[in-house]
N, C-alpha and C. Protein backbone atom coordinates (compact mmCIF):
# COMPACT_ATOMS: atom_id res chain seq x y z
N UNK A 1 26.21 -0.28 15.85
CA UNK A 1 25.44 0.78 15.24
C UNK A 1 24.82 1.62 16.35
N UNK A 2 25.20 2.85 16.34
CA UNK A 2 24.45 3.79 17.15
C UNK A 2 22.77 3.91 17.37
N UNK A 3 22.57 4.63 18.14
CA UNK A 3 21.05 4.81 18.19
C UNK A 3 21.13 6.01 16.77
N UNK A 4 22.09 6.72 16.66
CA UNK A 4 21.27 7.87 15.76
C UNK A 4 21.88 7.56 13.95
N UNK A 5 22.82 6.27 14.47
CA UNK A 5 22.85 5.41 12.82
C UNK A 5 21.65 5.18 12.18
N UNK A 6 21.00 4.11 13.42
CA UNK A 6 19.47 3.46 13.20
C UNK A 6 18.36 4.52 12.90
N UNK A 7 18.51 5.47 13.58
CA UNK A 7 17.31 6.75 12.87
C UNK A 7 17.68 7.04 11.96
N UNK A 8 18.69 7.39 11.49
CA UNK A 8 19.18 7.57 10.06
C UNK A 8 18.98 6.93 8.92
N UNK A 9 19.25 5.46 9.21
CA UNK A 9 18.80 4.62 8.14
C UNK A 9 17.11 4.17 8.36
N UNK A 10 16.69 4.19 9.43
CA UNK A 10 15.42 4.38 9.08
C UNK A 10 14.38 5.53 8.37
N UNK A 11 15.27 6.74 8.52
CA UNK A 11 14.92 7.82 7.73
C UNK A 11 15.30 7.76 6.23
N UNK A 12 16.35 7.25 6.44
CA UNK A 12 16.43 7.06 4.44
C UNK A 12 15.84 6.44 3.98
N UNK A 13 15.27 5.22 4.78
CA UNK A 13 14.54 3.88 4.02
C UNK A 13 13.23 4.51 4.30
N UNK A 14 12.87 5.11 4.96
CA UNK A 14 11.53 5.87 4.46
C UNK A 14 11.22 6.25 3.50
N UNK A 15 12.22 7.26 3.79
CA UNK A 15 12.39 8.99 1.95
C UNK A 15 12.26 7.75 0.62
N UNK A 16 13.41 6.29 0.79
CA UNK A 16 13.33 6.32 -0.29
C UNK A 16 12.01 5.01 -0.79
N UNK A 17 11.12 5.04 0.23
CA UNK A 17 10.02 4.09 0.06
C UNK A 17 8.78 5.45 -0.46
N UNK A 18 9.03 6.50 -0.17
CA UNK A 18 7.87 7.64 -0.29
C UNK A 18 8.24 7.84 -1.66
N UNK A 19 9.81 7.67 -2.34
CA UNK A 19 9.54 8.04 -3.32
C UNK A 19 9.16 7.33 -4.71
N UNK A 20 9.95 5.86 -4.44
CA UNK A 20 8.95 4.49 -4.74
C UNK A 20 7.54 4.73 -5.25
N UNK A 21 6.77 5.27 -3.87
CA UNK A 21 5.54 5.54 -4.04
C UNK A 21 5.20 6.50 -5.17
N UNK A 22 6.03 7.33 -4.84
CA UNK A 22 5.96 8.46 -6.31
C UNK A 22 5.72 8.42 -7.43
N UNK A 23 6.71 7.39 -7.40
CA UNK A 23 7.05 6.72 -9.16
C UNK A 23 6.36 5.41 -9.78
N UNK A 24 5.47 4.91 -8.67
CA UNK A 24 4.59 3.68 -9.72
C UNK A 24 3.08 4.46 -9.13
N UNK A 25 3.00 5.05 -8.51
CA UNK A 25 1.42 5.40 -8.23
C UNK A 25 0.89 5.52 -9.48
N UNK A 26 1.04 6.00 -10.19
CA UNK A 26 0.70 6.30 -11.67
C UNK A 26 0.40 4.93 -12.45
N UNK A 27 0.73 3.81 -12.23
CA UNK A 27 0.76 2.53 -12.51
C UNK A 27 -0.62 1.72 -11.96
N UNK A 28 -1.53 2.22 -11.05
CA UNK A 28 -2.29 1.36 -10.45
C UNK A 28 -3.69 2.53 -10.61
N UNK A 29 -4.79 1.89 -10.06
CA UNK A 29 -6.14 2.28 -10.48
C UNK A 29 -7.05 2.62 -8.93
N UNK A 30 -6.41 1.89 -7.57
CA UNK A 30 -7.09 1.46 -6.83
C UNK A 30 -5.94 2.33 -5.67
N UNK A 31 -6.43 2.49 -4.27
CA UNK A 31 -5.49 2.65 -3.20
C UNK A 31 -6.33 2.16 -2.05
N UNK A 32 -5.72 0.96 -1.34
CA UNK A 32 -6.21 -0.13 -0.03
C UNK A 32 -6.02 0.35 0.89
N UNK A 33 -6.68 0.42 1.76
CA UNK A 33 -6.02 1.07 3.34
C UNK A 33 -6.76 -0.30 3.90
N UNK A 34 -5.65 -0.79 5.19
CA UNK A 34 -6.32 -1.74 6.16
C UNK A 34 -5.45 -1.32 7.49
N UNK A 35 -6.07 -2.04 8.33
CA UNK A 35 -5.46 -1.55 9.79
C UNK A 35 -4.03 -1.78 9.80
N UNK A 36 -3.66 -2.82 9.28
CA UNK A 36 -1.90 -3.12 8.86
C UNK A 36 -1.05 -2.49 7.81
N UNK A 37 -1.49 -2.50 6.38
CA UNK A 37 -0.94 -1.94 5.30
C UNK A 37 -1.64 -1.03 3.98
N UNK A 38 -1.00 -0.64 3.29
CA UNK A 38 -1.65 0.65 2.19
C UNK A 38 -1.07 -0.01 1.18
N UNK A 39 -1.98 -0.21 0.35
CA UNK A 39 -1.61 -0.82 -1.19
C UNK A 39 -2.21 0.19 -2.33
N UNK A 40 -1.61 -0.22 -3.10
CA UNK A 40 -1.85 0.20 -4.60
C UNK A 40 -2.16 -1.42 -5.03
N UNK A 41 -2.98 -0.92 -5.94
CA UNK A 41 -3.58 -2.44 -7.08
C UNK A 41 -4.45 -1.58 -8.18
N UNK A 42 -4.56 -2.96 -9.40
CA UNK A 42 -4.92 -2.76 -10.57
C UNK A 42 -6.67 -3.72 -10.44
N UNK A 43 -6.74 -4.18 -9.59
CA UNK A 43 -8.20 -4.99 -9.22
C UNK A 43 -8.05 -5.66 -7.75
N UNK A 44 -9.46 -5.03 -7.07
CA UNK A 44 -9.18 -5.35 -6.18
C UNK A 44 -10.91 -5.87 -5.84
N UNK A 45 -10.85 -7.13 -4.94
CA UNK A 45 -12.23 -7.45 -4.80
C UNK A 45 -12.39 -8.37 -2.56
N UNK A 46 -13.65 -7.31 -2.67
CA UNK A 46 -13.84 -7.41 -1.01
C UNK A 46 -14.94 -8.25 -0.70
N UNK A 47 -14.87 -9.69 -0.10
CA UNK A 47 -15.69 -10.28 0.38
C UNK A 47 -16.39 -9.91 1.97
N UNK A 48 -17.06 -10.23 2.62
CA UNK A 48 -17.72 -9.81 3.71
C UNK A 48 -17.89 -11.04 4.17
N UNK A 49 -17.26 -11.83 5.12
CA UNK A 49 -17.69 -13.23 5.71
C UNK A 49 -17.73 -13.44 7.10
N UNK A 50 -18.57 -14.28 7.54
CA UNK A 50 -19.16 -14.34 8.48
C UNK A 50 -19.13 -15.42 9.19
N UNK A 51 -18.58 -16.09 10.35
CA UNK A 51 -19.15 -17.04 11.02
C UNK A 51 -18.93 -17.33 12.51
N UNK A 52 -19.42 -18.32 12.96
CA UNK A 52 -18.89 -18.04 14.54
C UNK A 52 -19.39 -17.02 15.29
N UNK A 53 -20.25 -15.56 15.08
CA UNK A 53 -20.77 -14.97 15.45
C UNK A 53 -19.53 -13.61 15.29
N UNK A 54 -18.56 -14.17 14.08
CA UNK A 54 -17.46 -12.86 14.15
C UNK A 54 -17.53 -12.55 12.19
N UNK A 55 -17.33 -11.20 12.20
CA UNK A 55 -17.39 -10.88 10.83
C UNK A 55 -16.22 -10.50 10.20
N UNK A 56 -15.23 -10.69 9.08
CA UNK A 56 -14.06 -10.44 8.50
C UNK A 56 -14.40 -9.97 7.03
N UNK A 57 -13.06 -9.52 6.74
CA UNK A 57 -13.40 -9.24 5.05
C UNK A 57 -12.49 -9.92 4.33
N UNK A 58 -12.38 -10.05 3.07
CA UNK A 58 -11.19 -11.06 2.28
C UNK A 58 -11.08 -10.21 1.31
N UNK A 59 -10.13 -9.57 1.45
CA UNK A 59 -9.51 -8.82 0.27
C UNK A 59 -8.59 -9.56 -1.00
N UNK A 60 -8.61 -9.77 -2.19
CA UNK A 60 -8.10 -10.11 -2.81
C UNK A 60 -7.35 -8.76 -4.13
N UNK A 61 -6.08 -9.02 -4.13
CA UNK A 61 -5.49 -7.46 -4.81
C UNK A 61 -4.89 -8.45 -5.87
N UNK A 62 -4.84 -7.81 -7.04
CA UNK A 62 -4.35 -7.82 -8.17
C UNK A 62 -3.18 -6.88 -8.53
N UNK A 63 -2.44 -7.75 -8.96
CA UNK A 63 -0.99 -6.47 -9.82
C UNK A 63 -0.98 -5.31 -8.90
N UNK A 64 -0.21 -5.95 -7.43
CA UNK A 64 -0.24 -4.54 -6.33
C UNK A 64 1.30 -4.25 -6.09
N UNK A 65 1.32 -3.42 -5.38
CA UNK A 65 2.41 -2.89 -4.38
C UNK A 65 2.17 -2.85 -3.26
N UNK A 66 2.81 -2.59 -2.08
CA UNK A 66 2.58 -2.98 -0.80
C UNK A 66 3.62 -1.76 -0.72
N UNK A 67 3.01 -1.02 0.40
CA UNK A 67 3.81 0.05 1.32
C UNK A 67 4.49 -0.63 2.50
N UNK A 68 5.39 -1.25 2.48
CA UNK A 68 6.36 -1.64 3.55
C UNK A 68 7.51 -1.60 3.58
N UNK A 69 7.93 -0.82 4.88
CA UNK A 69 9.69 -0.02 4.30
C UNK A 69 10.30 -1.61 4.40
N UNK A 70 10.12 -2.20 5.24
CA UNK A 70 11.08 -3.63 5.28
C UNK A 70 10.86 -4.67 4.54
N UNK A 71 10.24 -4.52 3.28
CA UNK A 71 9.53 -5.63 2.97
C UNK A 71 10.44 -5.38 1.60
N UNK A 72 11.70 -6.83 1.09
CA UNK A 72 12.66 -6.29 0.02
C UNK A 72 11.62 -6.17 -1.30
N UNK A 73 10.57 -6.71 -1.88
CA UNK A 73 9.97 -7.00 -2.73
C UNK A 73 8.62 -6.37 -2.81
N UNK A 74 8.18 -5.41 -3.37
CA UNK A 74 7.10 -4.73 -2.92
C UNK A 74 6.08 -4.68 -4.65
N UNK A 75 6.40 -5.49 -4.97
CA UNK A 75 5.35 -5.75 -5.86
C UNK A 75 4.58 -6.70 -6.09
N UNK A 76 3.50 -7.38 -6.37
CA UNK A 76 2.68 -8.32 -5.61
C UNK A 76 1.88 -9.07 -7.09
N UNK A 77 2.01 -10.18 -7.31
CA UNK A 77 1.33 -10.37 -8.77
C UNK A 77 -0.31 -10.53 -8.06
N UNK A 78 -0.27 -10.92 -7.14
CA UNK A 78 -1.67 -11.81 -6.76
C UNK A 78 -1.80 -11.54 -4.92
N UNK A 79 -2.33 -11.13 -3.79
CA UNK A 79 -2.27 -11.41 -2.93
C UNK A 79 -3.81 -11.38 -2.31
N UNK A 80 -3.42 -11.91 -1.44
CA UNK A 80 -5.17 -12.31 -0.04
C UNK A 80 -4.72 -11.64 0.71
N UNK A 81 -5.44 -10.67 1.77
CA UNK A 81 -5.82 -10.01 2.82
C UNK A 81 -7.11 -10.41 3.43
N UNK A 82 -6.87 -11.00 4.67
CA UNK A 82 -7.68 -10.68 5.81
C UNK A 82 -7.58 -10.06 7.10
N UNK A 83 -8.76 -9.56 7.11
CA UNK A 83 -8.49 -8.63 8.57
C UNK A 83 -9.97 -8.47 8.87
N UNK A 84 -10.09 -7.80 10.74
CA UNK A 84 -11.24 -8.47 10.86
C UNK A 84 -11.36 -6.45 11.37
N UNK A 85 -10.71 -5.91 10.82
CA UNK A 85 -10.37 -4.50 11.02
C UNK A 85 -11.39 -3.53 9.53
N UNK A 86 -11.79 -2.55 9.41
CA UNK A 86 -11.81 -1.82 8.31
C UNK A 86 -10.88 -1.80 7.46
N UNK A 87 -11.73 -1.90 5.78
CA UNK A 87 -11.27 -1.63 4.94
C UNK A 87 -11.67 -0.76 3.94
N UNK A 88 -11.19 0.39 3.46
CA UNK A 88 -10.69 1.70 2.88
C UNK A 88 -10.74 1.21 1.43
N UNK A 89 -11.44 1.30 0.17
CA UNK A 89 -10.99 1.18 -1.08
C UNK A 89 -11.58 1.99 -1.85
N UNK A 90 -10.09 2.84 -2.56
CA UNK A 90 -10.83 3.97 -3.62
C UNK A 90 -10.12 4.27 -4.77
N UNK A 91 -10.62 4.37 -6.01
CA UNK A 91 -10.69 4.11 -7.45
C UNK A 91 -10.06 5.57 -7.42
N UNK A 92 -8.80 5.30 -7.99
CA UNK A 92 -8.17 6.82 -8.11
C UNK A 92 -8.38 7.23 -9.28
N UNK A 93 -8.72 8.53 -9.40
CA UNK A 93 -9.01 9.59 -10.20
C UNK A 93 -7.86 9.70 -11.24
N UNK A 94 -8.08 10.39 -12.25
CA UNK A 94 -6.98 10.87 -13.32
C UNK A 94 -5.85 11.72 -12.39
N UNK A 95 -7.21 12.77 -12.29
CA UNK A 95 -6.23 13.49 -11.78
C UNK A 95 -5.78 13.38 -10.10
N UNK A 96 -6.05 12.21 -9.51
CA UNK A 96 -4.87 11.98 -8.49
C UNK A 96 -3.89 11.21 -9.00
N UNK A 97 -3.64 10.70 -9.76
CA UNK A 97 -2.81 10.34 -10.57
C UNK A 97 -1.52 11.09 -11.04
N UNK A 98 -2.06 12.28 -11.12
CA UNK A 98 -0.83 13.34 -11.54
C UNK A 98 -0.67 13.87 -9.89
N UNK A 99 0.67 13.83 -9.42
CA UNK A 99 0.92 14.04 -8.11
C UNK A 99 1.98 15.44 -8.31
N UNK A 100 1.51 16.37 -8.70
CA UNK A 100 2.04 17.72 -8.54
C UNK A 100 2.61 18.15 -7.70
N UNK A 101 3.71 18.20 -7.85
CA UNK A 101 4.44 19.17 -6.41
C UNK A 101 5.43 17.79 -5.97
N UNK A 102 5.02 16.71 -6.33
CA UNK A 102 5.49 15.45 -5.81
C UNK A 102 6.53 15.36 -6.27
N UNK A 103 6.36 15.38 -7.62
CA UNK A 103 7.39 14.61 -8.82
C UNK A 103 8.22 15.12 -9.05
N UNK A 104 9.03 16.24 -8.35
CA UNK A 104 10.28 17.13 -8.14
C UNK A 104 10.71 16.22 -8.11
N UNK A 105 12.41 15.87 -8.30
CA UNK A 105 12.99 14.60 -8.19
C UNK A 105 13.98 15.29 -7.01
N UNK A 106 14.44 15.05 -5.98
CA UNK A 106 15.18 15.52 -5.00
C UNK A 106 16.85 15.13 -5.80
């Protein structure tokens, strides 16, 4: 496989993970940002823990998706996140919900 095979198929498996995104965003309530990955979830709950003199958070996601082009299975019934990084969580709106301009179907 060439070098400009591999950009190629990494460019498709992008397009077609963005558009993935397209089509269940509408499905979830919540959007996760952490220093590693971006989720969608339907409940999501953030602990703050502490010990050792180091502080982490424990994310627990409900009925998610996971933004990962390599990852074959990107829907999540139940998962744990920790990271000792920021975490990002915000209750999406109606209307981010409707993704205008998005939902062109290529």
């Amino acid at each position: 496989m060439s070098a400009e095979d591999l950009e190629k198929y990494e460019t498709d498996a992008e397009l077609a993970l963005y558009r993935e995104y397209r089509d269940v965003v509408g499905l979830f309530t919540h959007v996760v940002e952490t220093e590693r990955r971006f989720y969608l979830a339907n409940e999501v709950d953030v602990k703050v823990r502490s010990g050792d003199g180091e502080t982490w958070f424990e994310v627990t996601l409900t009925d998610a998706w996971v933004w990962d082009v390599y990852r074959p299975a990107r829907f999540v019934k139940k998962a744990r996140v920790i990271t000792f990084k920021d975490v990002n969580v915000e209750e999406l709106a109606k209307s981010d919900l409707d993704v205008k301009g998005l939902t062109d179907r290529d």
